[in-house]
C-alpha atoms as a PDB file:
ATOM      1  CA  UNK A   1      -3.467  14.264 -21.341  1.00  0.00           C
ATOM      2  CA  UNK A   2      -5.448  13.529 -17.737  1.00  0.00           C
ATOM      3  CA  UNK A   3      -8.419  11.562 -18.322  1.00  0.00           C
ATOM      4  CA  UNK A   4     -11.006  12.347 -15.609  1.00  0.00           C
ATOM      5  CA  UNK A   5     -12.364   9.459 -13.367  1.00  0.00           C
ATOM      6  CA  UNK A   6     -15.649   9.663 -14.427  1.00  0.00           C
ATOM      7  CA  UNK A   7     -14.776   8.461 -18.047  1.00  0.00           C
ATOM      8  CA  UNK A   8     -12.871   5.902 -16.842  1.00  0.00           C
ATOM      9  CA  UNK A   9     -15.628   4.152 -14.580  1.00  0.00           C
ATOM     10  CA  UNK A  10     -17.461   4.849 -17.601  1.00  0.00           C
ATOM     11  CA  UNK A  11     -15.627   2.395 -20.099  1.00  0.00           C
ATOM     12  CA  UNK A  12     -14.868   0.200 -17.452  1.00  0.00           C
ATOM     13  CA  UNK A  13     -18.413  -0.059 -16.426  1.00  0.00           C
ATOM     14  CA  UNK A  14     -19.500  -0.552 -20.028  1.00  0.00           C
ATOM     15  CA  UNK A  15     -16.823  -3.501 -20.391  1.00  0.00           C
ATOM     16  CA  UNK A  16     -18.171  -5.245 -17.415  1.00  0.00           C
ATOM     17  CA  UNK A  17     -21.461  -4.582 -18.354  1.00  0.00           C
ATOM     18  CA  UNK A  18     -20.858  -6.468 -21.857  1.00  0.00           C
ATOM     19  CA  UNK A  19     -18.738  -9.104 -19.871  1.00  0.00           C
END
């Protein structure tokens, strides 16, 4: 399964973001 890019700077930008 590829995960696209986008979704990962997604939950990695949310996990900062609560950080």
């Amino acid at each position: 399964m590829e995960i696209p890019p986008s979704s990962s700077l997604q939950l990695g930008n949310e996990k900062v973001c609560k950080l």
